[in-house]
N, C-alpha and C. Protein backbone atom coordinates (compact mmCIF):
# COMPACT_ATOMS: atom_id res chain seq x y z
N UNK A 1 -110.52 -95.45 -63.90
CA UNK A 1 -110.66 -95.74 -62.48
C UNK A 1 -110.57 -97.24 -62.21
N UNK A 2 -110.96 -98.15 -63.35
CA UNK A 2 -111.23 -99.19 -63.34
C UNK A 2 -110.03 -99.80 -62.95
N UNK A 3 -108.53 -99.21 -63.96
CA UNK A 3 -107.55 -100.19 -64.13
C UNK A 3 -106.65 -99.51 -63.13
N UNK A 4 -106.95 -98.77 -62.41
CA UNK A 4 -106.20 -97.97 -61.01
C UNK A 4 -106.21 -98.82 -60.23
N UNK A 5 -108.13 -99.38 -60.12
CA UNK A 5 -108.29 -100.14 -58.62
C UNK A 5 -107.53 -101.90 -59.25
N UNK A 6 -107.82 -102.19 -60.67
CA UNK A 6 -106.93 -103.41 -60.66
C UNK A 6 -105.68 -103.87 -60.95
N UNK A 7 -104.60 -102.39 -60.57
CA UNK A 7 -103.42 -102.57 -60.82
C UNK A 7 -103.25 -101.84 -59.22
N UNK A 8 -104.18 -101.74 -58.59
CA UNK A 8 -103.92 -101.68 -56.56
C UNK A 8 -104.13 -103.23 -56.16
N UNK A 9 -105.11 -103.71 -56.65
CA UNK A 9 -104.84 -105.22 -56.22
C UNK A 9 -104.06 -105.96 -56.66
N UNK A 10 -103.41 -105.83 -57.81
CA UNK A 10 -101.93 -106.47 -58.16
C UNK A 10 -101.07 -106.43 -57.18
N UNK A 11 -100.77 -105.26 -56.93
CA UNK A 11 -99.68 -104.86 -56.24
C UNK A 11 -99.80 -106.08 -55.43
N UNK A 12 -100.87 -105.07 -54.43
CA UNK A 12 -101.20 -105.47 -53.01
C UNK A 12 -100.96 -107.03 -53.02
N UNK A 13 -101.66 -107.79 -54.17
CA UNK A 13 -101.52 -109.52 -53.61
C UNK A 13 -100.04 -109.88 -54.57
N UNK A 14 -99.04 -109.43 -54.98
CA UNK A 14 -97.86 -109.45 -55.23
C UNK A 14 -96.92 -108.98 -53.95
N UNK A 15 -97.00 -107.94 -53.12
CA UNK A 15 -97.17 -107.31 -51.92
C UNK A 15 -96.73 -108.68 -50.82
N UNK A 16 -97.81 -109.12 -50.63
CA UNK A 16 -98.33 -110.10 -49.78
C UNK A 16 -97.87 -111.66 -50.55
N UNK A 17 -97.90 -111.85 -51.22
CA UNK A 17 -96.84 -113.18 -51.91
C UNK A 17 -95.56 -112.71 -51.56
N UNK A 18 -94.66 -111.53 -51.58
CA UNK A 18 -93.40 -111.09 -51.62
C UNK A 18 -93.30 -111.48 -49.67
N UNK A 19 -94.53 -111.15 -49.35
CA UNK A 19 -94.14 -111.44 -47.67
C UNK A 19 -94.11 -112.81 -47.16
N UNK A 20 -95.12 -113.04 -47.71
CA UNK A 20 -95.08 -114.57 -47.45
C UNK A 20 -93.77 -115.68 -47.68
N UNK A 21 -93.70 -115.42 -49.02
CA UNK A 21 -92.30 -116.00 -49.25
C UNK A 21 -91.39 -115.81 -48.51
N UNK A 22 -91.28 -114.20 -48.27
CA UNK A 22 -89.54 -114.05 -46.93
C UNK A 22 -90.01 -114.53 -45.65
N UNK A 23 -91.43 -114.62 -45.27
CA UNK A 23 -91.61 -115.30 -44.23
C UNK A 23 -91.37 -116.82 -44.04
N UNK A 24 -91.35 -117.81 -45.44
CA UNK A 24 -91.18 -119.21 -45.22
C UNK A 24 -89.48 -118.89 -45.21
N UNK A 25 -88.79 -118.23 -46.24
CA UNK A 25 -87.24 -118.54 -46.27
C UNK A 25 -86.60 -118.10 -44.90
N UNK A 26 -87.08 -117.02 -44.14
CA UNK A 26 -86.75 -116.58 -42.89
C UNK A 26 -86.54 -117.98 -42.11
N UNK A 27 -87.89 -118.18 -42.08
CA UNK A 27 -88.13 -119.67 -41.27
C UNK A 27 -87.13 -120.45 -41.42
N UNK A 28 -86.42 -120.66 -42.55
CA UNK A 28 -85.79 -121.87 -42.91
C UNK A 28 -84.17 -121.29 -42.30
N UNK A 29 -83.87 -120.14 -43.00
CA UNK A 29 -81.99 -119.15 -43.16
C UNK A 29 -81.90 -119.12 -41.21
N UNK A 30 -83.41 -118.55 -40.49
CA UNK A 30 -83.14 -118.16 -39.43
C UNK A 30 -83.27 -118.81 -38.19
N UNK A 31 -82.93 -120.70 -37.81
CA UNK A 31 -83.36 -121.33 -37.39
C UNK A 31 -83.38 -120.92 -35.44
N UNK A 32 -84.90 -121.49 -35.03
CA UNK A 32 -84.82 -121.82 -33.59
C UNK A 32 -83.77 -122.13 -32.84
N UNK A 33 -83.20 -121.89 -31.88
CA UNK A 33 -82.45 -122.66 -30.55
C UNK A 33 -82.73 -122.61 -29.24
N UNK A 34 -82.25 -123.48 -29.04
CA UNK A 34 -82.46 -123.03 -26.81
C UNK A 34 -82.88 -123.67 -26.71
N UNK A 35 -83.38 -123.89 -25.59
CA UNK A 35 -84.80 -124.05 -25.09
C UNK A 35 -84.65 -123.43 -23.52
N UNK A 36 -85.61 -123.76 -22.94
CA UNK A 36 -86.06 -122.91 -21.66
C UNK A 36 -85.15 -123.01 -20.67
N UNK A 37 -83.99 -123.71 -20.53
CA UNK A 37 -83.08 -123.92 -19.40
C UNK A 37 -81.74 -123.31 -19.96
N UNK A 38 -81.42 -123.37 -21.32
CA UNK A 38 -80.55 -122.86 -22.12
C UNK A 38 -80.13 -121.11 -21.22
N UNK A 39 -78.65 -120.78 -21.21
CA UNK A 39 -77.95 -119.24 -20.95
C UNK A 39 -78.30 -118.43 -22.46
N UNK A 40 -78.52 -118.93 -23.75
CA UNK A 40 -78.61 -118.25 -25.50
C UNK A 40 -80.12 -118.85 -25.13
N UNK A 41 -80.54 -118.20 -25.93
CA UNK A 41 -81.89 -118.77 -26.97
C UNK A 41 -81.72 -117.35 -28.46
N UNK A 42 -82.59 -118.24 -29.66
CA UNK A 42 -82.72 -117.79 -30.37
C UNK A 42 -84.51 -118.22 -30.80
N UNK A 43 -85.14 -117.19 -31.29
CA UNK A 43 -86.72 -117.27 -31.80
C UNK A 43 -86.56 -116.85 -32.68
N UNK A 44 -87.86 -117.90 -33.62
CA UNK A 44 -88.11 -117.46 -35.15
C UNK A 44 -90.02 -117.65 -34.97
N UNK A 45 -90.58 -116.42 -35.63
CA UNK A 45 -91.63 -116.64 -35.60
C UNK A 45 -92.50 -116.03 -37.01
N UNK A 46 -92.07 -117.00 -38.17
CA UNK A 46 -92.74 -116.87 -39.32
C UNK A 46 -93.68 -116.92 -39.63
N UNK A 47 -94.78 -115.85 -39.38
CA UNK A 47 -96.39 -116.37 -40.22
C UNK A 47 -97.01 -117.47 -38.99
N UNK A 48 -96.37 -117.22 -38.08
CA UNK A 48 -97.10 -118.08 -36.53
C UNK A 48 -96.75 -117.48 -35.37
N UNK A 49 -96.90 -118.03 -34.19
CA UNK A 49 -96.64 -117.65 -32.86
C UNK A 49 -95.64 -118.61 -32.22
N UNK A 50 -95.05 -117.96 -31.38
CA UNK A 50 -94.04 -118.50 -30.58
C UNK A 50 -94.35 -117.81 -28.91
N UNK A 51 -94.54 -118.54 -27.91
CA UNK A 51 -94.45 -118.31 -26.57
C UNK A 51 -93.01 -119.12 -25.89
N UNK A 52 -92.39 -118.40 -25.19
CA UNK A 52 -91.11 -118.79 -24.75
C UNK A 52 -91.16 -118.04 -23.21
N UNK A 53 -90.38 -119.31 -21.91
CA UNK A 53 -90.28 -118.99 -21.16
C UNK A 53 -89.23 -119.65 -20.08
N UNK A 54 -88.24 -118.56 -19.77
CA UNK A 54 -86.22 -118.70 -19.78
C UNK A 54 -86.49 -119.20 -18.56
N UNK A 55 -85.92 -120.16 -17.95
CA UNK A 55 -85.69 -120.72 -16.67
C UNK A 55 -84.02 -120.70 -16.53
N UNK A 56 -83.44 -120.06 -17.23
CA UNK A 56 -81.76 -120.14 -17.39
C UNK A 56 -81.36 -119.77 -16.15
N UNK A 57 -80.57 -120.42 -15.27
CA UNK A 57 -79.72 -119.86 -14.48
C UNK A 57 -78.84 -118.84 -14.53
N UNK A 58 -78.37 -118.33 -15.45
CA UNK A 58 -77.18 -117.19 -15.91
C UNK A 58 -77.80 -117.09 -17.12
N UNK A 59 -78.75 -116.14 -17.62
CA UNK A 59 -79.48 -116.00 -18.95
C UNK A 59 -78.11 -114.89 -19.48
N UNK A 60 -77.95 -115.47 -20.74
CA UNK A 60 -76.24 -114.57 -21.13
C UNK A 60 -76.90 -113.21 -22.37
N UNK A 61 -77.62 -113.83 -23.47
CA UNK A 61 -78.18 -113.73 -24.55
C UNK A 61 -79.26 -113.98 -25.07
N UNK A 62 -79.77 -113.47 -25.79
CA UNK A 62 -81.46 -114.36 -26.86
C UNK A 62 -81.18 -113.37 -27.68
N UNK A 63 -82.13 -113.94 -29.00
CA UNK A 63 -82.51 -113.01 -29.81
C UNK A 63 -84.27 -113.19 -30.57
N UNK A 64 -84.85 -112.62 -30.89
CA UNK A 64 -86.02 -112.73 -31.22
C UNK A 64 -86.51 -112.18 -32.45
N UNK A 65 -86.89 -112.88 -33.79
CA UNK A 65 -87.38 -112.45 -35.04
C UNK A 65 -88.74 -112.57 -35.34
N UNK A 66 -89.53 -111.65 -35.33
CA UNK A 66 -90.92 -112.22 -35.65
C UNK A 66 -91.32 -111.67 -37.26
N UNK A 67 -91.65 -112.63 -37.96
CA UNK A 67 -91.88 -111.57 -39.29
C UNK A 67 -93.30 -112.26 -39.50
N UNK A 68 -94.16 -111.01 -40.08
CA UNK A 68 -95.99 -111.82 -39.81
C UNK A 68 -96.03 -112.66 -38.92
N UNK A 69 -95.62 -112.66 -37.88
CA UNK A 69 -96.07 -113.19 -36.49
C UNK A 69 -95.69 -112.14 -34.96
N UNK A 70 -95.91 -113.31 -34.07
CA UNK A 70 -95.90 -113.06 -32.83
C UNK A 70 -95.21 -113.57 -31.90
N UNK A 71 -94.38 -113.33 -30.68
CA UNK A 71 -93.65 -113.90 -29.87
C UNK A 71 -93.79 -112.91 -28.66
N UNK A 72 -94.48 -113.97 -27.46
CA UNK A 72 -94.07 -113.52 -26.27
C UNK A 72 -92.77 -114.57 -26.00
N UNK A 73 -92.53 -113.39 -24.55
CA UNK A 73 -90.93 -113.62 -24.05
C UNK A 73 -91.45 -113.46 -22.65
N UNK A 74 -91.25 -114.35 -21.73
CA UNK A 74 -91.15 -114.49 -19.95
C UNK A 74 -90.32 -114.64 -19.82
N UNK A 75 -89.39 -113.84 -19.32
CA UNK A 75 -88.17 -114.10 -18.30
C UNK A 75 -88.14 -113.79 -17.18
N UNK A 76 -89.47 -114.04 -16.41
CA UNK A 76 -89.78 -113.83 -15.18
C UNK A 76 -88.96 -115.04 -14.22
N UNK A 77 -88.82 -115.67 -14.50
CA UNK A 77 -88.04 -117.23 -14.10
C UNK A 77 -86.65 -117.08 -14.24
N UNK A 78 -86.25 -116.55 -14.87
CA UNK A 78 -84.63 -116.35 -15.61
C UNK A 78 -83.97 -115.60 -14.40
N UNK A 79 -82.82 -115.72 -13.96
CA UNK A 79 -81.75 -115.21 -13.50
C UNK A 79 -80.60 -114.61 -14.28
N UNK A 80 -79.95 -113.34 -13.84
CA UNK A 80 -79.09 -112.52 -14.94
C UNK A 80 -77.72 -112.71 -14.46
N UNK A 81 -76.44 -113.09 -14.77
CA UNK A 81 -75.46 -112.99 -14.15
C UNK A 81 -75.01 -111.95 -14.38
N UNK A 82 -75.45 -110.95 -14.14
CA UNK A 82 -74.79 -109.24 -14.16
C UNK A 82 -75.47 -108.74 -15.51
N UNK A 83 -74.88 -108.83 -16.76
CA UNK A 83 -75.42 -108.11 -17.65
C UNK A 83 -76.25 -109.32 -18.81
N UNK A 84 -76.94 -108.91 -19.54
CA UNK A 84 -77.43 -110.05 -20.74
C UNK A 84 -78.21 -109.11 -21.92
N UNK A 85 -78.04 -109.78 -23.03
CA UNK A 85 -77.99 -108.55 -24.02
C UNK A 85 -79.24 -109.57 -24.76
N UNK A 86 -80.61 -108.68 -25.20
CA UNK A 86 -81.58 -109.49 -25.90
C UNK A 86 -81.67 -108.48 -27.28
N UNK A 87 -81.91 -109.46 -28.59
CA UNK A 87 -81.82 -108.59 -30.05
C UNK A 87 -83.06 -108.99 -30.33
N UNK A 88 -83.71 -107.41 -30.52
CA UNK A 88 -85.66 -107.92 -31.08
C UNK A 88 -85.50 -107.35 -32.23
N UNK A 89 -86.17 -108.30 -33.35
CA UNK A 89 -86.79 -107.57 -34.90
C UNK A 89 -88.26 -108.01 -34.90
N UNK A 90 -88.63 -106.91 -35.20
CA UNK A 90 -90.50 -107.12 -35.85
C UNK A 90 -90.39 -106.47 -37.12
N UNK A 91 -91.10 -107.54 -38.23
CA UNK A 91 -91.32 -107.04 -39.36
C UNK A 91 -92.42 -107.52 -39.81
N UNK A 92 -93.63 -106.46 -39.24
CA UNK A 92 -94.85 -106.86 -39.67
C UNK A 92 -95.28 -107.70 -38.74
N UNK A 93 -95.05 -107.80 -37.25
CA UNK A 93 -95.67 -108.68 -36.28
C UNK A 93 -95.32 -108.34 -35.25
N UNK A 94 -95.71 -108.57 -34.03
CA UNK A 94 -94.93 -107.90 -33.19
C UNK A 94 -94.29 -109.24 -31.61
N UNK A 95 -93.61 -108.44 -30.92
CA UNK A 95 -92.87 -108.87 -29.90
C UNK A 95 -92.86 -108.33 -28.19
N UNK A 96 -93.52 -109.26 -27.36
CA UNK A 96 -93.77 -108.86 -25.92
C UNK A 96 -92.61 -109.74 -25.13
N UNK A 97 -92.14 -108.25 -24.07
CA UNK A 97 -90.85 -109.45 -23.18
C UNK A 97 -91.91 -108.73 -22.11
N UNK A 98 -91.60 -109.71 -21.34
CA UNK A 98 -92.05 -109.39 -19.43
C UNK A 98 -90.78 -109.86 -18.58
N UNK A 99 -90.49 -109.04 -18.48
CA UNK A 99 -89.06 -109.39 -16.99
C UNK A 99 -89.27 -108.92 -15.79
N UNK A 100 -88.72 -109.78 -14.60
CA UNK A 100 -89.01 -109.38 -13.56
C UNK A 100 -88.63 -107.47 -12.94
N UNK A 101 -89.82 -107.43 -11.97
CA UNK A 101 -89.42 -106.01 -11.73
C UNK A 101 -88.58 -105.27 -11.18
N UNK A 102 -87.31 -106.68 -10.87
CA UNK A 102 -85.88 -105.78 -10.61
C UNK A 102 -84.75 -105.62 -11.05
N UNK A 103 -84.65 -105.69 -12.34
CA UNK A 103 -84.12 -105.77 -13.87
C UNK A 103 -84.12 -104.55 -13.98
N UNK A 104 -82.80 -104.14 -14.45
CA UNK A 104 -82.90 -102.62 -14.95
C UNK A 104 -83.13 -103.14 -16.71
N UNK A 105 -83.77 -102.06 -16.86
CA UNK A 105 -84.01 -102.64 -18.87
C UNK A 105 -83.24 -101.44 -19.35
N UNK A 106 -82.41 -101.42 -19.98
CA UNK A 106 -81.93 -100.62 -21.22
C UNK A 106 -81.92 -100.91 -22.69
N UNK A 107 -82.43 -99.62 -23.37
CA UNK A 107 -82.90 -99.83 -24.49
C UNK A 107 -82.35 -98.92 -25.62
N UNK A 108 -82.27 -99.86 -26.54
CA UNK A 108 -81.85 -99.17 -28.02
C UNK A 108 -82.28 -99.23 -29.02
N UNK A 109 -83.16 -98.23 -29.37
CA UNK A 109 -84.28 -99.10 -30.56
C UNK A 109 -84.48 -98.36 -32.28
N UNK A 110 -85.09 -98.98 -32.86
CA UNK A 110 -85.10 -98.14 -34.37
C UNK A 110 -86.61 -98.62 -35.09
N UNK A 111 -87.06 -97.95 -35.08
CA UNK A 111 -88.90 -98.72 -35.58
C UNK A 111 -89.16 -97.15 -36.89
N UNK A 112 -89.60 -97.78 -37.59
CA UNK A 112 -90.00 -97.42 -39.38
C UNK A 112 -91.65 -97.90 -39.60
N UNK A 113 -92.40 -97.41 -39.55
CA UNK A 113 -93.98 -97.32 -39.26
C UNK A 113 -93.99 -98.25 -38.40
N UNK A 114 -93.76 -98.92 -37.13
CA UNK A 114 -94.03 -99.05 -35.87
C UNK A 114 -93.80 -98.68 -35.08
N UNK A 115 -93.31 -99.70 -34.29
CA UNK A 115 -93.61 -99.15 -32.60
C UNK A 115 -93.03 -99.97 -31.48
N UNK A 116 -92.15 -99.09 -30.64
CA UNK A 116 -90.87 -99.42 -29.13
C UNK A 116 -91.46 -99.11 -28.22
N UNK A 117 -91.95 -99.80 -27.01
CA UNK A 117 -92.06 -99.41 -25.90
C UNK A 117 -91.30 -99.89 -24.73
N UNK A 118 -90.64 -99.07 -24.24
CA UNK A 118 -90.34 -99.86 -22.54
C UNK A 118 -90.68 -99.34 -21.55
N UNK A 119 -91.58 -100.20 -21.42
CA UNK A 119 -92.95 -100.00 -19.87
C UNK A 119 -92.01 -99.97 -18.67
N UNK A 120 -90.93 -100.54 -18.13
CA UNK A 120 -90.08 -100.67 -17.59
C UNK A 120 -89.15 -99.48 -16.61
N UNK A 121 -89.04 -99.03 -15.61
CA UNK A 121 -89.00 -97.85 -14.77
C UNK A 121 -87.54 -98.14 -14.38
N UNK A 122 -85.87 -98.08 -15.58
CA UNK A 122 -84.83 -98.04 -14.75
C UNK A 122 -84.45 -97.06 -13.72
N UNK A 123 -84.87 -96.16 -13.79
CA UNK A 123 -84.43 -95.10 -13.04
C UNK A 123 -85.10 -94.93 -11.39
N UNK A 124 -85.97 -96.36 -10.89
CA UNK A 124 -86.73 -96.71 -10.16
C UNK A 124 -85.41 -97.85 -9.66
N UNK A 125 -84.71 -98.33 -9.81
CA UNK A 125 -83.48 -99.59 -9.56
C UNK A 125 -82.37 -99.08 -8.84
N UNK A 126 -81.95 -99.57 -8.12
CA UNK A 126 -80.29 -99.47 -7.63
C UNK A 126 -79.45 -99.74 -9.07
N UNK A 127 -78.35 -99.27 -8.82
CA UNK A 127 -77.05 -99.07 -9.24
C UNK A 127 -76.83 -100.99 -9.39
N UNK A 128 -77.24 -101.33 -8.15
CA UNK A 128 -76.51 -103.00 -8.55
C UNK A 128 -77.58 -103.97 -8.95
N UNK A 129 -78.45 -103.49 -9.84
CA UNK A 129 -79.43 -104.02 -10.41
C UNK A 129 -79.17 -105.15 -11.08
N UNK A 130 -79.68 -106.29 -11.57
CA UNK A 130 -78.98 -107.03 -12.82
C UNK A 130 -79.35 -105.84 -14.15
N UNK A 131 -79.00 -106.04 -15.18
CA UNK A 131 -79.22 -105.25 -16.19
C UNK A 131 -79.28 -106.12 -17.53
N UNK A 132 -80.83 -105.75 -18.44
CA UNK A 132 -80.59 -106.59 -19.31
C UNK A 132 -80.72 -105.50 -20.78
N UNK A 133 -79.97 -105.02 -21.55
CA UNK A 133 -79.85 -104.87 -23.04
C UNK A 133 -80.70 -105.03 -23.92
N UNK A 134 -81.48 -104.31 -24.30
CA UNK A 134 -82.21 -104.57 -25.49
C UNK A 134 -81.55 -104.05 -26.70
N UNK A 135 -82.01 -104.18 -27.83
CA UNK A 135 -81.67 -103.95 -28.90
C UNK A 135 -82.77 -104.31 -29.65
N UNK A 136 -83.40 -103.49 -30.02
CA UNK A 136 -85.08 -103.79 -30.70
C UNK A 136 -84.99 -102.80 -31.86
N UNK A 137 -86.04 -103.44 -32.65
CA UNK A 137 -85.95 -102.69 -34.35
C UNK A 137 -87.09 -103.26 -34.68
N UNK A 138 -87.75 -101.92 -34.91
CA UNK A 138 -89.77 -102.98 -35.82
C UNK A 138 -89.42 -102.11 -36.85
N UNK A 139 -90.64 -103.22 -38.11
CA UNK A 139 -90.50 -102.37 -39.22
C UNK A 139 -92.20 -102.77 -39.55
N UNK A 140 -92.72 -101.56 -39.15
CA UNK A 140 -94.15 -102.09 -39.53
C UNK A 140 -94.65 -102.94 -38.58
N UNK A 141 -93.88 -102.93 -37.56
CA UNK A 141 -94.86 -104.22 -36.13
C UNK A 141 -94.42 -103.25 -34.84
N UNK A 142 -94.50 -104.35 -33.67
CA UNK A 142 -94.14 -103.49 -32.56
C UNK A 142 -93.94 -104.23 -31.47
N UNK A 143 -93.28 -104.06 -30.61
CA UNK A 143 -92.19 -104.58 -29.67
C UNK A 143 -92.29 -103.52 -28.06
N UNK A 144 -92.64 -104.12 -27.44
CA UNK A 144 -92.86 -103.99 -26.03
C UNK A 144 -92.26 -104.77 -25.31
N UNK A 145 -91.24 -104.16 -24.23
CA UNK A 145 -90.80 -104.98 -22.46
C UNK A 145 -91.21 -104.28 -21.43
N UNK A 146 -92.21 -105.27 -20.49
CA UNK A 146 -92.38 -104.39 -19.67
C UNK A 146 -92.18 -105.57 -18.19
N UNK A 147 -92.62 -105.24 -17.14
CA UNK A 147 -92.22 -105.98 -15.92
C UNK A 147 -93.29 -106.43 -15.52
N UNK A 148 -93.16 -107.59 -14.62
CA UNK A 148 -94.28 -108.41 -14.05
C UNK A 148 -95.35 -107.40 -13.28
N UNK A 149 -94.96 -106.55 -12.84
CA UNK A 149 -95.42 -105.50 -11.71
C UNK A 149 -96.90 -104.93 -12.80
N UNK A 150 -96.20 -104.29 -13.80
CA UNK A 150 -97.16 -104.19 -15.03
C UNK A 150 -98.48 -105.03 -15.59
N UNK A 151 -97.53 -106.26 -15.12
CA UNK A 151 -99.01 -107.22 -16.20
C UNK A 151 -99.92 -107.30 -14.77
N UNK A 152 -99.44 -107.38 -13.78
CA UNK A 152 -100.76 -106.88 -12.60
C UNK A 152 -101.68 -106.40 -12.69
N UNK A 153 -101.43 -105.25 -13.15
CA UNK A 153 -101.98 -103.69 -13.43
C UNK A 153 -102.94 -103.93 -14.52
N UNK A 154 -102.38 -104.93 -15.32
CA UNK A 154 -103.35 -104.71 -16.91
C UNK A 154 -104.57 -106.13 -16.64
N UNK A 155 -104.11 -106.90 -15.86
CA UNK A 155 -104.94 -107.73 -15.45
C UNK A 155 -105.85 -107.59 -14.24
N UNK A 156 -105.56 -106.45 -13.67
CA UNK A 156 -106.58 -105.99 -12.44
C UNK A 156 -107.93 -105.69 -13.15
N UNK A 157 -108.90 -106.07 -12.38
CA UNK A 157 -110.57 -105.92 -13.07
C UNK A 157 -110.81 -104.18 -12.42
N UNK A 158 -111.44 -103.64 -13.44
CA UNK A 158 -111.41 -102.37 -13.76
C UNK A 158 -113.33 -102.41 -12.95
């Protein structure tokens, strides 16, 4: 029983060195861009947090990686020139977008012990909505977009 439980803590802190490490090389292979006025952005959020918030006039693209971390996303400020396509990965951390509530959100997602949500009501929108693309994938984390209308709701005193 003895050498069960100390060949489970091998693993486990071999496990967790194996993450850590892809979390610094991520950091390095998968660098930051944009910034808040930028039409692209790109997020990296290795083993930390990242808060980001799009003031883009014609937001075109982003993409968002969180591995052992966290990243919110506001694009409550952002303007869409018709369509804009956002790419989420969580691996082992997760990822919050908030977009305004007249955004149609469409979603395409793939999660492996986590978790996709879109809080987000397209079928509540006109036809000439702006429309923004997701493309989300957790692996072990989890990834939520939902609309300003929402964070109301979760911030109303109960």
């Amino acid at each position: 029983m003895r050498r069960l439980l100390v060949r489970i803590t091998a693993g486990l802190l071999v496990l967790n060195g194996l993450l850590i490490l892809g979390a610094l090389l991520a950091k390095r292979r998968l660098p930051t861009h944009g910034d808040e006025d930028s039409d692209t952005f790109a997020l990296v959020a290795a083993m930390d947090g990242v808060e980001f918030t799009s003031r883009a006039e014609a937001l075109r693209a982003g993409s968002a990686t969180a591995l052992a971390g966290g990243i919110e996303i506001d694009l409550t400020r952002a303007q869409l020139a018709g369509t804009a396509t956002l790419h989420l990965t969580a691996i082992a951390g997760g990822i919050e977008v908030v977009v305004p509530d007249d955004w149609r959100v469409e979603m395409t997602s793939h999660a492996r012990m986590g978790g996709i949500d879109n809080r987000t009501d397209p079928d509540a929108l006109s036809d000439e909505a702006p429309v923004l693309l997701v493309d989300a994938r957790a692996y072990f984390g989890g990834i939520e977009v939902r609309a300003t209308k929402d964070q109301a709701i979760r911030s109303a005193p109960e």
